[in-house]
Protein backbone atom coordinates (compact mmCIF):
# COMPACT_ATOMS: atom_id res chain seq x y z
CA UNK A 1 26.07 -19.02 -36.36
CA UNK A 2 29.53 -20.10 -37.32
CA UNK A 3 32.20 -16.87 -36.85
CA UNK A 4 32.97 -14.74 -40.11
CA UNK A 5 36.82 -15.16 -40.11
CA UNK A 6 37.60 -11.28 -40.50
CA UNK A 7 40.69 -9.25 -41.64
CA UNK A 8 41.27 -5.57 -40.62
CA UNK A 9 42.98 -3.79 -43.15
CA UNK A 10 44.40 -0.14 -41.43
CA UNK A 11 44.71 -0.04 -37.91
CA UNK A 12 44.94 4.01 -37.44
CA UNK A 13 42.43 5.60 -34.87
CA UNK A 14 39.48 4.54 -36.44
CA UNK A 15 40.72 0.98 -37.36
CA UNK A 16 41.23 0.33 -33.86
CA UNK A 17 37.78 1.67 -32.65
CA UNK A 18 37.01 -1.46 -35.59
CA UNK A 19 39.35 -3.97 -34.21
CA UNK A 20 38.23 -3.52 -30.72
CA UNK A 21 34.76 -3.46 -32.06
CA UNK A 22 35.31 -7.13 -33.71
CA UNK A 23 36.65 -8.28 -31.20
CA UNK A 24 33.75 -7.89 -28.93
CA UNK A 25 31.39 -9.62 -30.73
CA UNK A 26 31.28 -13.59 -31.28
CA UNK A 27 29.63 -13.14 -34.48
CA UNK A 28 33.26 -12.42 -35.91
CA UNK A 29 36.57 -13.88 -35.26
CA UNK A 30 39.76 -11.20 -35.92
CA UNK A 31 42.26 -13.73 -37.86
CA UNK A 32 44.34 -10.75 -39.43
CA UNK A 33 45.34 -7.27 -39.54
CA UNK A 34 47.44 -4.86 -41.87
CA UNK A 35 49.02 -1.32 -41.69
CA UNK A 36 51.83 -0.01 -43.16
CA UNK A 37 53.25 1.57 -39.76
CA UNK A 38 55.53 -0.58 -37.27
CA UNK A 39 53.64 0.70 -34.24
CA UNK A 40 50.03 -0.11 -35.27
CA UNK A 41 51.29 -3.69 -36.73
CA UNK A 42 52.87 -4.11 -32.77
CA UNK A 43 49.43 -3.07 -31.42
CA UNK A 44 47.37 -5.51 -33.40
CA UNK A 45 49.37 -8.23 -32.49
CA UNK A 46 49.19 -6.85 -28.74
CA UNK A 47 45.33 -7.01 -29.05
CA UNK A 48 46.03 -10.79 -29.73
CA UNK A 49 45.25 -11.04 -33.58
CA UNK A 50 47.48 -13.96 -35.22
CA UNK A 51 48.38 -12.87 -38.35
CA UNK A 52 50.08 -9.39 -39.35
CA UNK A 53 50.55 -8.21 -42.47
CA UNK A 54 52.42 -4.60 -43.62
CA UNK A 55 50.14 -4.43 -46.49
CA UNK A 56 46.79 -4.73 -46.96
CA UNK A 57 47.74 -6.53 -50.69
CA UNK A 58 49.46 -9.31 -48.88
CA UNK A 59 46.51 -9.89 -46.79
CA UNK A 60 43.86 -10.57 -49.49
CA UNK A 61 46.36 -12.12 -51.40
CA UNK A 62 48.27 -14.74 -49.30
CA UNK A 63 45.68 -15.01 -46.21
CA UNK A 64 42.70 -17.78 -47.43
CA UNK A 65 41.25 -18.74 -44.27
CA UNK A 66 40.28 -14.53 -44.69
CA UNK A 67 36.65 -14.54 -45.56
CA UNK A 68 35.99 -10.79 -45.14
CA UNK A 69 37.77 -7.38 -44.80
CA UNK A 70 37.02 -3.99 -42.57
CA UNK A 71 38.99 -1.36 -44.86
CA UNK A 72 39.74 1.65 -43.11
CA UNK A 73 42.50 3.25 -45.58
CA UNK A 74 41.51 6.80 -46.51
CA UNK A 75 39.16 6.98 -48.52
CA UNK A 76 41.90 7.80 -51.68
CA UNK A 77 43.05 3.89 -51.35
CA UNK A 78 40.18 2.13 -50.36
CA UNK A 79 38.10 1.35 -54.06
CA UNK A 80 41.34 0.04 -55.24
CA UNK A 81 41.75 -2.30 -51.85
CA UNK A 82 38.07 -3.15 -52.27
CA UNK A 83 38.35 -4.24 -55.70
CA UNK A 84 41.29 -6.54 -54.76
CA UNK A 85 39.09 -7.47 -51.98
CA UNK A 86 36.21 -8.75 -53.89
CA UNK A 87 38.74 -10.21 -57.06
CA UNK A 88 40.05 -12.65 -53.85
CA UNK A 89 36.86 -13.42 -52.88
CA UNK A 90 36.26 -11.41 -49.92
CA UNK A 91 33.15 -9.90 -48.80
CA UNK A 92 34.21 -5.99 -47.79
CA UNK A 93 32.90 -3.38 -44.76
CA UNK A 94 34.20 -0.53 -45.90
CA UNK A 95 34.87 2.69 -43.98
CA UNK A 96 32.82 5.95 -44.75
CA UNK A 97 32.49 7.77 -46.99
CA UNK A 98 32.56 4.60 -49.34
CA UNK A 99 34.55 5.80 -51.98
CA UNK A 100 35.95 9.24 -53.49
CA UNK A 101 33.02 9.98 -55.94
CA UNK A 102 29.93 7.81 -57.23
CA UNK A 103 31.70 6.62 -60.08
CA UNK A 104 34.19 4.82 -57.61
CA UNK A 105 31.10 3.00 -55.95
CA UNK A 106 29.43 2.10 -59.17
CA UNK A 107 33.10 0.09 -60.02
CA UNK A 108 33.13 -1.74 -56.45
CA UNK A 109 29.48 -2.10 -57.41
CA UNK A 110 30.26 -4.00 -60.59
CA UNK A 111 32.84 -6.05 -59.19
CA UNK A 112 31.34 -7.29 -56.32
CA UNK A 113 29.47 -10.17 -57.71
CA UNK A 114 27.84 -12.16 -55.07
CA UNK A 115 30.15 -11.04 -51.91
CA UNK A 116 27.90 -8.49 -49.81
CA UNK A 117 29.49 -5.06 -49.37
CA UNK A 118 28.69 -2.69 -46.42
CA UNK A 119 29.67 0.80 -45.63
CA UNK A 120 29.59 2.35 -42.05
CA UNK A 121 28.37 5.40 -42.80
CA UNK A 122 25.28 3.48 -40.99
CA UNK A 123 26.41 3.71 -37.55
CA UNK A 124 24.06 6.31 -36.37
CA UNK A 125 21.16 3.89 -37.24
CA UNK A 126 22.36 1.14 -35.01
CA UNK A 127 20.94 2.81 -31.89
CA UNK A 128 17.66 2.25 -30.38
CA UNK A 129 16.31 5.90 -30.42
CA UNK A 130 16.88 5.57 -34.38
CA UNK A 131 15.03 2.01 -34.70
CA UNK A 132 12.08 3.40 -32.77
CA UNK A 133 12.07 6.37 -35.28
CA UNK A 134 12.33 4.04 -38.17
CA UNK A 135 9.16 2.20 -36.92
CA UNK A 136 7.42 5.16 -36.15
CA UNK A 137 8.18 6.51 -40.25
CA UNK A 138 6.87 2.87 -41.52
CA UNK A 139 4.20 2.72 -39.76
CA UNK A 140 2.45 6.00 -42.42
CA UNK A 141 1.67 8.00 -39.17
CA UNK A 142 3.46 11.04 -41.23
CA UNK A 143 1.78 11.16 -43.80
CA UNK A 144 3.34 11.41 -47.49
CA UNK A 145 7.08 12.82 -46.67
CA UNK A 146 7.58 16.26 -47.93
CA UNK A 147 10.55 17.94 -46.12
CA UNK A 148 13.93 16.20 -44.81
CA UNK A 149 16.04 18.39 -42.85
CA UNK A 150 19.55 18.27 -41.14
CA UNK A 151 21.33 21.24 -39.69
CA UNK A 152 24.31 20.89 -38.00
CA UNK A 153 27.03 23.56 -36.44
CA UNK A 154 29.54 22.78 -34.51
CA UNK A 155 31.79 25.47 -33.07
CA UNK A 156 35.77 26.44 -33.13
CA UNK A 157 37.77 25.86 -30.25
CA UNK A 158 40.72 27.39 -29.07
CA UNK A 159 44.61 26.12 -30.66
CA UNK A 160 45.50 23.01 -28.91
CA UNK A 161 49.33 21.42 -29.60
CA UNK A 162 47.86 18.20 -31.14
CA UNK A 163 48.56 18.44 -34.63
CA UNK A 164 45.50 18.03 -37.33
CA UNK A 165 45.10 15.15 -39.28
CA UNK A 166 46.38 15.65 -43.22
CA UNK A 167 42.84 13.70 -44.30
CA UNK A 168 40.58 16.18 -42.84
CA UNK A 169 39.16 18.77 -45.14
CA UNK A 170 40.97 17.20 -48.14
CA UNK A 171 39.75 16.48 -51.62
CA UNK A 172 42.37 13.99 -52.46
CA UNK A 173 42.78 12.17 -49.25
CA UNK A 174 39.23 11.87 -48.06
CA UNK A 175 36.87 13.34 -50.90
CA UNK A 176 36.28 16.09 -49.57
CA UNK A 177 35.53 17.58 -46.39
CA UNK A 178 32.72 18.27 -43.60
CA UNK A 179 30.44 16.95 -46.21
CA UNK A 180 32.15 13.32 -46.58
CA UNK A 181 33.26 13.28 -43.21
CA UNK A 182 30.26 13.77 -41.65
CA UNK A 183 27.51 14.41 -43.73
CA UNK A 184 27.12 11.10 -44.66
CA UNK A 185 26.06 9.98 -41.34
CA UNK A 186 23.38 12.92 -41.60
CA UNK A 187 22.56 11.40 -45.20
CA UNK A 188 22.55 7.55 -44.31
CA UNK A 189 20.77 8.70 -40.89
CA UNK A 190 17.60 10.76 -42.02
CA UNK A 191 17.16 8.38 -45.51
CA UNK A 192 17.83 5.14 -43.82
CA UNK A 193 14.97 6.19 -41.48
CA UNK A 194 12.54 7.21 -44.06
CA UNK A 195 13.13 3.76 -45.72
CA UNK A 196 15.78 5.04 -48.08
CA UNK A 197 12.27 6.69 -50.19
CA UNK A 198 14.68 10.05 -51.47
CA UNK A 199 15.70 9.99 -55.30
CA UNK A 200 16.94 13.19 -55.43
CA UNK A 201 16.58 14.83 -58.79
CA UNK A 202 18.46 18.44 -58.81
CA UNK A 203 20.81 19.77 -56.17
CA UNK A 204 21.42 23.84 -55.70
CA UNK A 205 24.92 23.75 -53.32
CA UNK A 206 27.45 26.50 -51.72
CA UNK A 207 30.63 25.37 -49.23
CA UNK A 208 33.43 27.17 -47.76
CA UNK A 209 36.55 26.59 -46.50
CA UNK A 210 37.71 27.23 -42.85
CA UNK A 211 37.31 30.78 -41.36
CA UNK A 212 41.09 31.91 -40.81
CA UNK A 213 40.42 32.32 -36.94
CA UNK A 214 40.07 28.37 -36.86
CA UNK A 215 42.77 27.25 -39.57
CA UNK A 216 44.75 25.62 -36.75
CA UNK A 217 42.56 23.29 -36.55
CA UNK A 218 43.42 21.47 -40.00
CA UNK A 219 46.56 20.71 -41.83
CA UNK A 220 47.81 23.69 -43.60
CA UNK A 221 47.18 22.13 -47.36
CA UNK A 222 43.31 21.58 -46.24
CA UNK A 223 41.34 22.41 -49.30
CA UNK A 224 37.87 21.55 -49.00
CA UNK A 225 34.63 22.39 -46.96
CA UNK A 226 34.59 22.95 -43.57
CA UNK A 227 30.85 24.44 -44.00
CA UNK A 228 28.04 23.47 -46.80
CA UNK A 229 24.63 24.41 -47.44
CA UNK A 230 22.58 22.63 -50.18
CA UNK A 231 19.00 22.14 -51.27
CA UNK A 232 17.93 18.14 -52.94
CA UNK A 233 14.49 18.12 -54.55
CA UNK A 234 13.64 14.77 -54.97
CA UNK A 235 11.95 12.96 -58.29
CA UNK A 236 8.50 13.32 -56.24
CA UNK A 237 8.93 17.21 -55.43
CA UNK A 238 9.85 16.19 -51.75
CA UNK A 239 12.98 18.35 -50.23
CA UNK A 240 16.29 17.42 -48.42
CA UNK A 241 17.91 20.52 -47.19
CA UNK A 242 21.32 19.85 -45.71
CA UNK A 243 23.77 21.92 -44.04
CA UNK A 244 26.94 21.03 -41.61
CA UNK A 245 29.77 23.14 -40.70
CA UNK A 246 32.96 22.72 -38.17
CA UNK A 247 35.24 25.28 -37.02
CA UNK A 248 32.11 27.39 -36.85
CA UNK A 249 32.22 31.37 -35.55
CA UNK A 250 28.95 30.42 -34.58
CA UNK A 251 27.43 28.52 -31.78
CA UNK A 252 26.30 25.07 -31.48
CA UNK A 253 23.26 23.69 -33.26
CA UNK A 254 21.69 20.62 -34.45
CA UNK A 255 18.64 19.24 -35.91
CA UNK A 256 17.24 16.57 -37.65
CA UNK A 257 13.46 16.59 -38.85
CA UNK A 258 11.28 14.92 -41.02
CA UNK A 259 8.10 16.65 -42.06
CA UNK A 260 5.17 15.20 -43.18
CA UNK A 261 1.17 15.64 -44.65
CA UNK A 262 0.19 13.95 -41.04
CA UNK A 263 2.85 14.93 -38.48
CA UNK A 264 6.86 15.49 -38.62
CA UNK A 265 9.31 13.84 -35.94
CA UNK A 266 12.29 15.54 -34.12
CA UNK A 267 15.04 13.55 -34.50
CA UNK A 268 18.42 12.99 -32.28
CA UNK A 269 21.30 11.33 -34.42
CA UNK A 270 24.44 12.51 -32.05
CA UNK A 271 25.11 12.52 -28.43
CA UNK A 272 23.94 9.24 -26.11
CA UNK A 273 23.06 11.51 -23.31
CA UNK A 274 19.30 12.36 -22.87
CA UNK A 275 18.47 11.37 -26.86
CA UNK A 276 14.86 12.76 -27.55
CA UNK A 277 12.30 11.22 -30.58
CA UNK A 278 9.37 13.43 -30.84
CA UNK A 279 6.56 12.43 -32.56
CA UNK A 280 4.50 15.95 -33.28
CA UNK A 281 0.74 15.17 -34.85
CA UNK A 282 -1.55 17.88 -36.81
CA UNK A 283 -4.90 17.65 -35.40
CA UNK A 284 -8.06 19.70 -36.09
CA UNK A 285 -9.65 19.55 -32.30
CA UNK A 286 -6.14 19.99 -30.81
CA UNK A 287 -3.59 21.76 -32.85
CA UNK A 288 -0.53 20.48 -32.92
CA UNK A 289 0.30 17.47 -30.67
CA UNK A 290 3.64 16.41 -29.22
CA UNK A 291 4.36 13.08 -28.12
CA UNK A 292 8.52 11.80 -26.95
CA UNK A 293 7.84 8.08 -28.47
CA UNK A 294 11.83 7.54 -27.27
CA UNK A 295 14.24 9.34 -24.17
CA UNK A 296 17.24 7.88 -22.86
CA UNK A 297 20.61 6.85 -23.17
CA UNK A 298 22.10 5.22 -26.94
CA UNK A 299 24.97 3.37 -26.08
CA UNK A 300 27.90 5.20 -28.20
CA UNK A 301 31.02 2.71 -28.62
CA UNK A 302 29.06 -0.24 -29.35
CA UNK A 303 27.27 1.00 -32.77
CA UNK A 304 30.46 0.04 -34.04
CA UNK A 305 30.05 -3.52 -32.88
CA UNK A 306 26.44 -3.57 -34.19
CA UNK A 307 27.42 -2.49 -37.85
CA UNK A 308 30.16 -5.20 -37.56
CA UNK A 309 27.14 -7.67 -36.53
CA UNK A 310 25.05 -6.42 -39.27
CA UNK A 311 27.39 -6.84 -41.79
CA UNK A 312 28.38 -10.64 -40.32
CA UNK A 313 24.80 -11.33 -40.60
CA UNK A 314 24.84 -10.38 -44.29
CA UNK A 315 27.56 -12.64 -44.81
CA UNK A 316 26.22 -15.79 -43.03
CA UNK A 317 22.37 -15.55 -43.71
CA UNK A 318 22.55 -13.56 -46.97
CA UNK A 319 20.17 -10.75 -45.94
CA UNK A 320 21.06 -6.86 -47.53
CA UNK A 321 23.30 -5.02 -45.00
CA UNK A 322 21.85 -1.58 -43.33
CA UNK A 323 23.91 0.33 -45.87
CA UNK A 324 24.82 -1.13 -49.16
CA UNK A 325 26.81 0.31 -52.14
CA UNK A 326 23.88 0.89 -53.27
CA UNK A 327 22.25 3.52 -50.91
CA UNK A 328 26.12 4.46 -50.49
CA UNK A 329 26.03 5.35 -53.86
CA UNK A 330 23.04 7.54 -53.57
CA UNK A 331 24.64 9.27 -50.71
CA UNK A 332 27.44 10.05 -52.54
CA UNK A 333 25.54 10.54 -55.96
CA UNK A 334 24.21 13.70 -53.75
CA UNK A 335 27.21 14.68 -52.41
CA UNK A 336 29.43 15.00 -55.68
CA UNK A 337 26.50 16.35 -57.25
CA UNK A 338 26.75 19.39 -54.10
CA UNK A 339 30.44 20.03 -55.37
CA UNK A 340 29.55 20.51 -58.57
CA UNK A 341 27.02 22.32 -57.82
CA UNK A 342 28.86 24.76 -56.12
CA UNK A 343 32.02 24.96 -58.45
CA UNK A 344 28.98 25.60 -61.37
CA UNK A 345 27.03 28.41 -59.55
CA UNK A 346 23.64 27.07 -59.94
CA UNK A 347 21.84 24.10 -59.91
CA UNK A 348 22.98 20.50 -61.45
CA UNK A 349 21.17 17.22 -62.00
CA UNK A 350 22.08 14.46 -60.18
CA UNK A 351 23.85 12.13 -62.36
């Protein structure tokens, strides 16, 4: 297929993974860049990319051989670029989370017309171990779904001299905190592998900020979660529970399970080394059964790559992306609906 000419808009750490990640497939061909810092504008045009811009504006605006944008301005900027984006015609991959609250993704939503719109909150899907998992869902050998579960602790480290990013664990720069930073790879991970099946109907939610032992780890004007908890039940009475927390004084855990009226399956979304998919079956002769239906190693930096392909695909052959606004905008439907559950002190429909 013909290259999707592609403009990178925000070149910081993660638009670089991006850029690099473009660049390394043929499916896309890097004509442009933006970022409103001298040094990152110098390394673009290091990495070979033609045209650089200072601000993303210019870009859409003044760049028409541009036929599609990777935004990776926090999260605070990046509806407004994205609306730009699709009034000049361009189709948009948008970093995670996709926007600062559902209504934000129901406007880019609106205005997107017929351009296709992708978020990467779908990166942990692009791996084999998660494809395999997917099959193994469609295929009805669990049964109707009843339970969804993520739990995921990662501990506190000791003080290191690199200083903490401003975006992380804030509410106006990012949306929020462990929940939008990360959670929505647990969200798009576990429903994009149960075939995206989970309405949820009513949310019950707590979070917390950062222990003071590990408040050296974020900027000092952090004001969001560094640990959540919340319970989802579903229009059909099935049950998300979903809980994440950094900076932990507690040690390392994670799972990811789906449970159903057949069998459940163990689930690995993180770490390439020695991934496990367990497939566990309820018999009446034999118990329980366990069978690994996936081990090995998923390749980590090229997920990036792959979202970049699916999205090009999208573009040229007019297929849905992995992730869409619109599962982003159940994904973040539940997560606003977790904040305001917790700021309410009971439960709250999600709206």
């Amino acid at each position: 297929m013909e290259p999707v000419r592609l403009g990178v808009i925000g070149c910081g750490v993660i638009g670089k993974t991006n850029l690099k990640a473009a660049m390394a497939t043929e499916m896309v061909e890097v004509v442009a860049a933006a970022d409103l810092r001298v040094e990152r504008r110098e390394w673009a045009k290091e990495q070979g990319v033609a045209r650089i811009y200072e601000d993303g504006r210019d870009l859409l605006d003044r760049d028409p051989e541009v036929e599609a944008v990777i935004i990776a301005y926090p999260a605070s900027t990046r509806t407004a670029m994205g609306l730009r984006a699709f009034a000049r015609g361009k189709h948009v991959l948008t970093e995670k989370p996709a926007a600062l609250n559902a209504r934000e993704v129901r406007s880019l939503m609106a205005a997107r017309g017929d351009r296709v719109a992708a978020c990467f909150s779908s990166r942990m899907r692009m791996c084999a171990s998660a494809e395999k998992a997917t099959e193994l869902v469609k295929s009805g050998a669990l049964g109707a779904i009843r339970h969804i579960h993520v739990r995921a602790l990662r501990a506190g480290g000791p003080k290191t001299e690199k200083a903490p990013p401003p975006w992380r664990e804030s509410f106006c720069m990012n949306a929020g905190g462990i929940l939008t930073n990360w959670s929505c790879y647990d969200l798009d991970y576990v429903l994009g592998v149960t075939g995206w099946f989970f309405r949820p109907k009513t949310v019950l939610g707590q979070w917390w900020p950062c222990v003071p032992e590990f408040r050296c780890h974020i900027a000092p004007d952090s004001d969001a979660d560094s640990y959540f908890t919340a319970l989802v039940v579903g229009e059909d009475g099935s049950v998300l529970t979903l809980e994440r927390g950094e900076f932990m004084p507690a040690p390392p855990e994670e799972a990811w399970q789906v449970i159903g009226t057949k069998g459940s399956i163990t689930l690995g979304m993180t770490g390439s080394e020695d991934r496990r998919i367990v497939h566990h079956e309820g018999s009446a002769e034999k118990g329980l059964v366990s069978n690994v239906i996936w081990e090995g190693k998923d390749p980590g930096p090229s997920i990036n790559s792959r979202v970049i392909e699916d999205f090009a695909s999208a573009v040229r052959d007019g297929h849905a992306p992995a992730t869409g606004l619109e599962q982003a905008l159940t994904l973040m439907r539940i997560t606003d609906a977790i904040y305001a559950s917790a700021a309410s002190g009971g439960a709250v429909d999600v709206v």
